[in-house]
Protein backbone atom coordinates (compact mmCIF):
# COMPACT_ATOMS: atom_id res chain seq x y z
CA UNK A 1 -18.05 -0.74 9.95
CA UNK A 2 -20.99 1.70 11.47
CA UNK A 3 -19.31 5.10 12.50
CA UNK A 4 -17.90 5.37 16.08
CA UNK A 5 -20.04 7.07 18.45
CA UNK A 6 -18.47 9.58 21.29
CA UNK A 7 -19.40 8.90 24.83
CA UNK A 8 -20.78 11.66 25.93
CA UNK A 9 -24.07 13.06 23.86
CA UNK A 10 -26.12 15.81 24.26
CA UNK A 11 -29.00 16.00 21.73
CA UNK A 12 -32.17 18.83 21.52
CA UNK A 13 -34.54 18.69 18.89
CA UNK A 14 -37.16 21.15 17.73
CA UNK A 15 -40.83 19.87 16.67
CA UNK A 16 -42.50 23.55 17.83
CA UNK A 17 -46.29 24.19 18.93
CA UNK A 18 -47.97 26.47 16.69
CA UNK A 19 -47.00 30.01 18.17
CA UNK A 20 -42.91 28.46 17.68
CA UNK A 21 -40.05 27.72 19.32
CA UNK A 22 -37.48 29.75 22.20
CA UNK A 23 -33.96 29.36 21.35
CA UNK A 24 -30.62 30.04 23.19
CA UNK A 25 -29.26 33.44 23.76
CA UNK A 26 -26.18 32.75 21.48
CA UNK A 27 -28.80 32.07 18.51
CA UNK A 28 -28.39 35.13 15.65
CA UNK A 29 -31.84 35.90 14.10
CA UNK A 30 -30.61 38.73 12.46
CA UNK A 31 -26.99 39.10 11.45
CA UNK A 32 -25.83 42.69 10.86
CA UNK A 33 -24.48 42.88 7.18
CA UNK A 34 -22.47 45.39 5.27
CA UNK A 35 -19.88 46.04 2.51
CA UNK A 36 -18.12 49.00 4.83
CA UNK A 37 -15.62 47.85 7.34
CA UNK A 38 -16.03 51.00 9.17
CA UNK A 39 -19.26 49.56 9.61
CA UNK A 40 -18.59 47.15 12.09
CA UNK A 41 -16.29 47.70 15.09
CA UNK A 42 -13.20 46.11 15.90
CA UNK A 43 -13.54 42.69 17.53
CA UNK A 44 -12.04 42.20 20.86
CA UNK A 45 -12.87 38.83 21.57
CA UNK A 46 -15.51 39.34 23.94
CA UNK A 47 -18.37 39.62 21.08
CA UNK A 48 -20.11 36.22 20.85
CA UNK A 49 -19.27 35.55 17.23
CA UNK A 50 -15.66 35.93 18.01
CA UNK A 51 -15.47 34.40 21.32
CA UNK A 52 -14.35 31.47 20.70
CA UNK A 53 -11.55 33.07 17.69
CA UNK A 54 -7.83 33.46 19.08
CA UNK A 55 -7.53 37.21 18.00
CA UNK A 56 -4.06 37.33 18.84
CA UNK A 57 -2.79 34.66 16.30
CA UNK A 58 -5.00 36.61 13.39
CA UNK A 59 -2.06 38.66 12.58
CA UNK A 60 -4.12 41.84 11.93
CA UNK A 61 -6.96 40.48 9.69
CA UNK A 62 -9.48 41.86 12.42
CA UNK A 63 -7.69 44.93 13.21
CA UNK A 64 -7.19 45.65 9.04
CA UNK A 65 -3.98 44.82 7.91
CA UNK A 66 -3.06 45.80 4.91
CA UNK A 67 -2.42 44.03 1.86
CA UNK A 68 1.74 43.05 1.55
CA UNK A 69 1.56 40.12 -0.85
CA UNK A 70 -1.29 38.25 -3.45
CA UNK A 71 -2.30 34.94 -3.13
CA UNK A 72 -1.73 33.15 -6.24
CA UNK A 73 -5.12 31.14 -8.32
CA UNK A 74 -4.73 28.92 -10.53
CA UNK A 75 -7.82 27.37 -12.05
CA UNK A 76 -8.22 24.35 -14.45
CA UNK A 77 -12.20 23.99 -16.05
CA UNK A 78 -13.63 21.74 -18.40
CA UNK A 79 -15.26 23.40 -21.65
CA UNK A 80 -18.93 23.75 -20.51
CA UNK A 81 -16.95 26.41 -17.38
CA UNK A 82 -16.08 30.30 -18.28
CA UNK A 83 -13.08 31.48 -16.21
CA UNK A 84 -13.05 35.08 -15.97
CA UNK A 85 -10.49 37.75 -13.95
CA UNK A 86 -12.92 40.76 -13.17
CA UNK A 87 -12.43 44.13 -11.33
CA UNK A 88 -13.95 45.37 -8.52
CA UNK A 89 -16.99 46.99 -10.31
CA UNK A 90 -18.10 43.72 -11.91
CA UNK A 91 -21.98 44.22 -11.05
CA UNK A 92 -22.58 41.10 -10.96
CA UNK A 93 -19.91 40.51 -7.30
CA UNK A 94 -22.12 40.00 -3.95
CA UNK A 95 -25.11 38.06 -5.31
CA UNK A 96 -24.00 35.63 -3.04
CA UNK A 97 -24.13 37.69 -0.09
CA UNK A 98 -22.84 40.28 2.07
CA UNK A 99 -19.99 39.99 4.59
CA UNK A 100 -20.92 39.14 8.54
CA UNK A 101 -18.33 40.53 9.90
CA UNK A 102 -15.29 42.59 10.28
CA UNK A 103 -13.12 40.34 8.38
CA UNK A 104 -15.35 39.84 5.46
CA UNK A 105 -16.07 43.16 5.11
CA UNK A 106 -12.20 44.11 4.95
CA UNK A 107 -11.11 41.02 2.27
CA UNK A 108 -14.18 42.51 0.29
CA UNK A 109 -12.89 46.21 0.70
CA UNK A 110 -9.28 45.16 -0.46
CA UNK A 111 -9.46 42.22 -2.99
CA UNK A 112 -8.20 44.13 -6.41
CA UNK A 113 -9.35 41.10 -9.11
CA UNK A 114 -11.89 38.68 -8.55
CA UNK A 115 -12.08 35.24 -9.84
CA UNK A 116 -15.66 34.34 -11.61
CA UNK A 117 -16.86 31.03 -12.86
CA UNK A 118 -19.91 30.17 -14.54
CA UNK A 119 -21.01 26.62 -15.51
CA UNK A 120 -23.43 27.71 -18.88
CA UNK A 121 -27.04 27.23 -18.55
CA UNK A 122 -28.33 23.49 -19.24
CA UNK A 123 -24.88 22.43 -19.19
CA UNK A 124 -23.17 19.54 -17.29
CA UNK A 125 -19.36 19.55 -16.61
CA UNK A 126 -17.54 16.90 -17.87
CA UNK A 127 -14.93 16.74 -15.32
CA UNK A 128 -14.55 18.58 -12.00
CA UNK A 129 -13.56 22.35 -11.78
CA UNK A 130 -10.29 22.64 -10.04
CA UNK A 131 -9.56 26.03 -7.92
CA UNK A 132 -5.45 25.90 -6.70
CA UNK A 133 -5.00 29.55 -4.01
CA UNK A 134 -1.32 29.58 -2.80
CA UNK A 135 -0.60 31.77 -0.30
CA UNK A 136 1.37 34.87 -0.17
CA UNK A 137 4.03 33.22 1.69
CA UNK A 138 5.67 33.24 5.09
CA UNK A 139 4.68 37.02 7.15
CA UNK A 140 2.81 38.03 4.12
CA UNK A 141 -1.05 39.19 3.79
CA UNK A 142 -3.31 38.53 1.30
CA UNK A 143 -7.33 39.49 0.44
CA UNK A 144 -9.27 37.80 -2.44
CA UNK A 145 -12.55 37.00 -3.52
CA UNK A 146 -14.03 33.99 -5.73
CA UNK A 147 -17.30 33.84 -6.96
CA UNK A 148 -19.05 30.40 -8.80
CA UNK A 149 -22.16 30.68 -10.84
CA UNK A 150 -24.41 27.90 -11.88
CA UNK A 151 -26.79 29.01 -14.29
CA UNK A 152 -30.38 27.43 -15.22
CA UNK A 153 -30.03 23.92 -15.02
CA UNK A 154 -26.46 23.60 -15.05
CA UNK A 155 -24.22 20.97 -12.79
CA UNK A 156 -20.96 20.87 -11.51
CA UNK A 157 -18.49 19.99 -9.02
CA UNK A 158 -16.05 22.62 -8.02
CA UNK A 159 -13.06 21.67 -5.76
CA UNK A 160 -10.86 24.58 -4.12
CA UNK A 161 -7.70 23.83 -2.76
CA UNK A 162 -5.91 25.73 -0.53
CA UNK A 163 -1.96 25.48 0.22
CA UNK A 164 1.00 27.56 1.25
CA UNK A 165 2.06 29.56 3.56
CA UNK A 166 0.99 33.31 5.10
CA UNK A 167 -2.22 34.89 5.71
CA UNK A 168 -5.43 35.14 3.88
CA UNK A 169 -8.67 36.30 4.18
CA UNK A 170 -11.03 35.86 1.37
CA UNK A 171 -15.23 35.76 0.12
CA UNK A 172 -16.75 32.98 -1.76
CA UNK A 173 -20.00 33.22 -3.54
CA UNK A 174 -21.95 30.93 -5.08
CA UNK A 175 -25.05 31.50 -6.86
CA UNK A 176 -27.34 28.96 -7.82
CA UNK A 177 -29.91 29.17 -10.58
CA UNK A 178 -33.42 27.94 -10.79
CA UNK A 179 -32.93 24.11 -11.11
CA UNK A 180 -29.00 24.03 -10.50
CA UNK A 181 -27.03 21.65 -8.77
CA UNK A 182 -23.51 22.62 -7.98
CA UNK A 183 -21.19 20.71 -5.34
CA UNK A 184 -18.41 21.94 -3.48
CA UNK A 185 -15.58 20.61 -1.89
CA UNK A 186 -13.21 23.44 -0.10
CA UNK A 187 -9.67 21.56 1.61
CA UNK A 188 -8.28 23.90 3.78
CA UNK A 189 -4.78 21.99 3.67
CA UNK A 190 -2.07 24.84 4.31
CA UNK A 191 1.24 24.77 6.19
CA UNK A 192 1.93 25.06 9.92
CA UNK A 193 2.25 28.77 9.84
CA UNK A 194 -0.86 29.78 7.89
CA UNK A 195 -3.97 32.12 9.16
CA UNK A 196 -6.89 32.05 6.78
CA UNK A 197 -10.58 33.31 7.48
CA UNK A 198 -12.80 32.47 4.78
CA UNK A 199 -16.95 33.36 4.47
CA UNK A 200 -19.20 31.41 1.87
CA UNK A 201 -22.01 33.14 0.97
CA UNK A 202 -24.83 30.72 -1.31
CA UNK A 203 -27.93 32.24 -2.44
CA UNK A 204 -30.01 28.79 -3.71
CA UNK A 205 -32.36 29.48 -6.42
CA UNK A 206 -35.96 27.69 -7.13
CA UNK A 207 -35.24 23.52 -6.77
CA UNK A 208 -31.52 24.16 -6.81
CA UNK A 209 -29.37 21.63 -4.86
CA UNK A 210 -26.05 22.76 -3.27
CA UNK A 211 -23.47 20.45 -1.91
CA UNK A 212 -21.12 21.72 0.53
CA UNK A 213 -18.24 20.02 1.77
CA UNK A 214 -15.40 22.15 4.60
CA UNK A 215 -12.10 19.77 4.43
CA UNK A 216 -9.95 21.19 7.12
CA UNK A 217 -6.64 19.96 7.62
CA UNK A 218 -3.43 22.19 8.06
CA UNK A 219 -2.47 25.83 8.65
CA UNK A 220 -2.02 27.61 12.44
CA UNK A 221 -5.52 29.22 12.67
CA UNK A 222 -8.12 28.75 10.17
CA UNK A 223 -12.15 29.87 10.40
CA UNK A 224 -14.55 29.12 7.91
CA UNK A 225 -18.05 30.42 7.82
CA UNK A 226 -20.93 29.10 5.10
CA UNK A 227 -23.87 30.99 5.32
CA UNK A 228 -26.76 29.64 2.83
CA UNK A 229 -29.79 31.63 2.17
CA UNK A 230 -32.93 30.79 -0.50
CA UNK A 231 -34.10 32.35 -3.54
CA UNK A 232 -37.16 30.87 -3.92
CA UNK A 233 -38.94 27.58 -3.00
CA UNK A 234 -38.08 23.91 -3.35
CA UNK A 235 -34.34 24.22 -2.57
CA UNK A 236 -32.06 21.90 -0.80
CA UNK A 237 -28.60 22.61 0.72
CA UNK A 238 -26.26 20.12 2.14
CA UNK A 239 -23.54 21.65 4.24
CA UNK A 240 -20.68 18.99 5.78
CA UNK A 241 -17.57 19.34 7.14
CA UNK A 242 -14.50 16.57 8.15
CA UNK A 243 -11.56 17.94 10.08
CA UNK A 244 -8.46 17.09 11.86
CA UNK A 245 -6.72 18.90 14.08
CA UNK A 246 -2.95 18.55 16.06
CA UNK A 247 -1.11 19.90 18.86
CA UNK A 248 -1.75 24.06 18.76
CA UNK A 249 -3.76 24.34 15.88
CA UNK A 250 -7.24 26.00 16.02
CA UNK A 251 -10.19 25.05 13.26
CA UNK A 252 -13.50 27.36 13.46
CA UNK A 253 -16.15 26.49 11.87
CA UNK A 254 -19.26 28.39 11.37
CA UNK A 255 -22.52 27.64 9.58
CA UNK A 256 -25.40 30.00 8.98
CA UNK A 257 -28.86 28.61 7.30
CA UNK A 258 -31.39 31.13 6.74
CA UNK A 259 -34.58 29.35 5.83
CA UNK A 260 -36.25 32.68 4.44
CA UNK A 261 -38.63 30.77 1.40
CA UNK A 262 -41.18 27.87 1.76
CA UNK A 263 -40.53 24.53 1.10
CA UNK A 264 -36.91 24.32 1.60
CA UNK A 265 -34.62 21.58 3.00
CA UNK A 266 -31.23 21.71 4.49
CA UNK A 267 -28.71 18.97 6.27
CA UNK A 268 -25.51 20.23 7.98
CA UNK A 269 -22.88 17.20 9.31
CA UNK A 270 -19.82 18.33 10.59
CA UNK A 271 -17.03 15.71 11.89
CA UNK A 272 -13.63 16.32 13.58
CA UNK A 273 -10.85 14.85 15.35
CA UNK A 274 -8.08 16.08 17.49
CA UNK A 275 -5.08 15.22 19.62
CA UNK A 276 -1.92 16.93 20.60
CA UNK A 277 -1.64 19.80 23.15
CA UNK A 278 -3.86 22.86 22.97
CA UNK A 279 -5.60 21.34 19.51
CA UNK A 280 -8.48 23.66 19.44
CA UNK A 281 -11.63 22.87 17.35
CA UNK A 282 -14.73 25.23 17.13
CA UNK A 283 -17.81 24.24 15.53
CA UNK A 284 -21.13 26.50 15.71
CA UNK A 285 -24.37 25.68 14.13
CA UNK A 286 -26.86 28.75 13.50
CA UNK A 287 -30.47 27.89 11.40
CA UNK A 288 -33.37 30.22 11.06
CA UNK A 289 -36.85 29.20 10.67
CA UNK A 290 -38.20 32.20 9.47
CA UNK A 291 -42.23 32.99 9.52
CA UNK A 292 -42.86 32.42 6.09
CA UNK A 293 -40.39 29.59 6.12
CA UNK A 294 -43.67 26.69 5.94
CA UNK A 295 -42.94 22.94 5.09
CA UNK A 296 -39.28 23.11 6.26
CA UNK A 297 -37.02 20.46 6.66
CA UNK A 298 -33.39 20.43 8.62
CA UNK A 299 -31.38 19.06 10.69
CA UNK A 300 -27.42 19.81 11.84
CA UNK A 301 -25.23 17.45 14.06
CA UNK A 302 -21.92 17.84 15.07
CA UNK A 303 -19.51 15.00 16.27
CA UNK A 304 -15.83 15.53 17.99
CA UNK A 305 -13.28 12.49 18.72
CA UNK A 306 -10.85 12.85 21.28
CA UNK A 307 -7.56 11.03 20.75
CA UNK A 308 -5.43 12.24 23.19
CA UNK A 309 -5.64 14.25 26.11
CA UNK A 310 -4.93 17.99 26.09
CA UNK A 311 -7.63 18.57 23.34
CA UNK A 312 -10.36 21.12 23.58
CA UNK A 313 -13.64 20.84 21.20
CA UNK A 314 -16.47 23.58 21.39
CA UNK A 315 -19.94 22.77 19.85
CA UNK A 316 -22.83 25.11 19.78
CA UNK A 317 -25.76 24.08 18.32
CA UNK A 318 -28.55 27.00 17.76
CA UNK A 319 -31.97 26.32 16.27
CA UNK A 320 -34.40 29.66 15.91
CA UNK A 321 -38.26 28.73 15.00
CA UNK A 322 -40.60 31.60 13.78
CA UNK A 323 -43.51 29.24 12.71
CA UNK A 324 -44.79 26.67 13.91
CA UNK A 325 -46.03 25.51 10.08
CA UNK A 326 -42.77 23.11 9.52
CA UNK A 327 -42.21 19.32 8.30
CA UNK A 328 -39.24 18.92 10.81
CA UNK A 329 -36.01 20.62 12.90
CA UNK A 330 -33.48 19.41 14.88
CA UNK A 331 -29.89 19.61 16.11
CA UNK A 332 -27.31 16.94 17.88
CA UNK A 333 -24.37 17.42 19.40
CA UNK A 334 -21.48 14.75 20.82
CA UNK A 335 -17.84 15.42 22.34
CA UNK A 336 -16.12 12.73 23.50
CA UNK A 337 -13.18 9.86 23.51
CA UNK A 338 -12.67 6.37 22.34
CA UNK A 339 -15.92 4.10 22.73
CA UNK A 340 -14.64 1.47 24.84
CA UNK A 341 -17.28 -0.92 23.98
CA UNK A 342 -15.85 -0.61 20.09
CA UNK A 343 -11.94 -1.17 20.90
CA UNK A 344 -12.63 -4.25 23.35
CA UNK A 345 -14.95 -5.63 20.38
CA UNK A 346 -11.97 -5.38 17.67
CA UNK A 347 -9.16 -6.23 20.32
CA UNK A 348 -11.20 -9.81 21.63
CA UNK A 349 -11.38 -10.53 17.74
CA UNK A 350 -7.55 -10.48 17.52
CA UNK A 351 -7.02 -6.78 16.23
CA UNK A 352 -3.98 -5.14 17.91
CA UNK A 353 -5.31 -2.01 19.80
CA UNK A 354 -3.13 0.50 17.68
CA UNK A 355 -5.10 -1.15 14.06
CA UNK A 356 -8.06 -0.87 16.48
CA UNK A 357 -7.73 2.31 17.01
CA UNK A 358 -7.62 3.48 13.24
CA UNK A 359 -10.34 1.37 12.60
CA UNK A 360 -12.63 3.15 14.72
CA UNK A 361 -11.72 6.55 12.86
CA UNK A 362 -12.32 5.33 9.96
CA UNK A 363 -15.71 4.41 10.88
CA UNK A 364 -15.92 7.81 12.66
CA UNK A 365 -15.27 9.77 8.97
CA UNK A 366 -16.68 7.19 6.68
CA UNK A 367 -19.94 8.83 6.27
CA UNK A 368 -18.54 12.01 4.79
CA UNK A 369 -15.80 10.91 3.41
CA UNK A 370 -17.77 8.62 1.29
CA UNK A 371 -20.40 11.34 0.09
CA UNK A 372 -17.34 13.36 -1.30
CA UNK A 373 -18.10 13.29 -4.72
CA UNK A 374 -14.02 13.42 -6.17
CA UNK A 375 -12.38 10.25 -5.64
CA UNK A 376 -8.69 11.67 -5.80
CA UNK A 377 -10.15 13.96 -2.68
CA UNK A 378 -11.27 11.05 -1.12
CA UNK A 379 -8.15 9.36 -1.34
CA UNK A 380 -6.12 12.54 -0.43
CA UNK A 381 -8.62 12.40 2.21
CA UNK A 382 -7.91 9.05 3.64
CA UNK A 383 -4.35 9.52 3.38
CA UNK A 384 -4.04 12.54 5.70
CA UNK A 385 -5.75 10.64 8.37
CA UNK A 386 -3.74 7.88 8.11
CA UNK A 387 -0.70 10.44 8.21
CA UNK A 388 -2.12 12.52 11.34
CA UNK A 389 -3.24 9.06 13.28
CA UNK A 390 0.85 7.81 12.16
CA UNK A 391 2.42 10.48 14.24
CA UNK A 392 0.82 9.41 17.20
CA UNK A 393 1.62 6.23 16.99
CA UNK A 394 -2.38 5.01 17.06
């Protein structure tokens, strides 16, 4: 069954003149980076990149709360993956990147050990590299910092799984290789009372191939940024999201492409749901065209479903264009409830509306679900919708 398509659409797309492209006012060309938190002031909500963010229910993280608990990592890798626990002066932390913002900049000031993986050069991993973080639990706070290396060559798949209660702000890196091929999948999957703010940072080496998948399912308030930036020419980066949100809950999502090398490709597809009172989704796309950026390819679309009434989606689609030297660039957006059209089709073939209802989510998700490369995720997956689309009664 095709995917279910929201009624109301707004779509822009970019194919620039020669001297380039305007873009909106809430576009970033340049975002401020910095590994002091003193360097950046404290949000108050009123700053575009946190405008959308419910400071209140951040319980500190953007004020800089201090550490009271540890998250807890447990990591299971197959033999061609070194797991190391580094300090703070490992030289080789921040190749990925350096923290956006406030938040970033304090979970980088106050992580104490660092996780670091590294799938050997020329290697491929025989089995998918599992990342468990437990929270600190209930009214505790909690700072870490990950970091996954694909060297020369190398492939993996890398799934990090998120769970438990508390708060927890943390930085992922991954750095890509010349020729590497690494995909991700990160399920945000934590209990009702959870806060977590989370930046990616990927730097993409020379005809390196990232995979990126956001899974987004439980916890109170929960903002995830990927930012992707290349090395070198010939790279590719694929970022996607799927998420689900319920009655009070607020999912941010944030994606950052800097096309700052020739040649380079990038895709970002980001899907959610909602229903319940006050369910709050946030999803804002940000890619950079930079002048020496020739032969570029991208795209980014977002998609929201409406189940229920009461539900509030925000989509923000920015596309900046410093050269007009570029294959293609464009951006979609779509908010909206149940197509009609689809439920009378499934009900006049004898489908009860309730089956036809789940049918059309389905659809809606199938795309990304499908690409997800780890079939018990997929299935884990599938069963949460089924769960969230049961308590309604759909």
């Amino acid at each position: 069954m095709s995917a279910a398509q929201p009624a109301v659409i707004e779509n822009t797309a970019a194919k620039p003149h020669s001297h380039g492209a305007v873009v909106p006012e809430s576009s970033r060309a340049e975002w401020f980076t910095s590994y002091d938190v003193n360097a950046f002031e404290v949000p108050t909500g009123r700053e575009e990149i946190w405008r959308f963010t419910p400071m209140k229910r951040l319980a500190g993280l953007h004020t800089g709360a201090a550490a009271t608990g540890s998250a807890s990592i447990a990591v299971d890798t197959p033999a061609e993956v070194t797991h190391e626990v580094v300090g703070r002066d490992d030289a080789r932390l921040g190749a990925g990147g350096v923290p956006a913002d406030r938040i970033a900049a304090q979970a980088y000031s106050s992580f104490t050990e660092a996780t670091v993986l590294t799938v050997t050069k020329e290697s491929v991993a025989s089995a998918p590299v599992s990342v468990t973080i437990t929270g600190p639990g209930a009214g505790q706070v909690a700072y870490g910092h990950l970091q996954v290396r694909a060297e020369q060559f190398a492939e993996a798949t890398v799934v990090l799984d998120h769970r438990g209660s508390g708060v927890y702000a943390d930085n992922v890196e991954f750095v890509l290789a010349d020729g590497a091929k690494l995909t991700v999948v990160s399920i945000q999957d934590w209990a009702d009372d959870a806060v977590h703010v989370s930046a990616h940072h990927a730097q993409i080496g020379r005809d390196a191939v990232l995979k990126h998948t956001v899974v987004t399912l439980g916890g109170d308030v929960v903002r995830v940024s990927p930012t992707a930036k290349f090395a070198d020419k010939g790279a590719e980066v694929d970022l996607s999201g799927v998420y689900f949100a319920d009655a009070g809950q607020h999912f941010e999502h944030r994606t950052f492409v800097d096309h700052n090398q020739a040649n380079c490709t990038s895709n970002v597809t980001y899907k959610g749901a909602l229903q319940g009172e006050g369910a709050h989704t946030v999803w804002i796309g940000d890619v950079l065209i930079r002048a020496v950026a020739e032969d570029t390819q991208t795209y980014e679309l977002n998609r929201n479903l409406l189940l229920t009434d009461g539900c509030r989606a925000d989509s923000v689609p920015n596309l900046e264009i410093e050269t007009g030297e570029i294959v293609s660039a464009g951006h979609a957006s779509a908010t909206g409830r149940f197509d009609d059209e689809q439920l009378f089709y499934l009900q006049a073939r004898g489908i009860p509306e309730g089956q036809a209802r789940r049918l059309v989510v389905r659809g809606f998700f199938h795309e990304l679900i499908h690409k997800i490369a780890v079939p018990e995720v997929r299935e884990r997956l599938e069963a949460a919708i089924e769960a969230e689309l049961e308590a309604v009664g759909a």
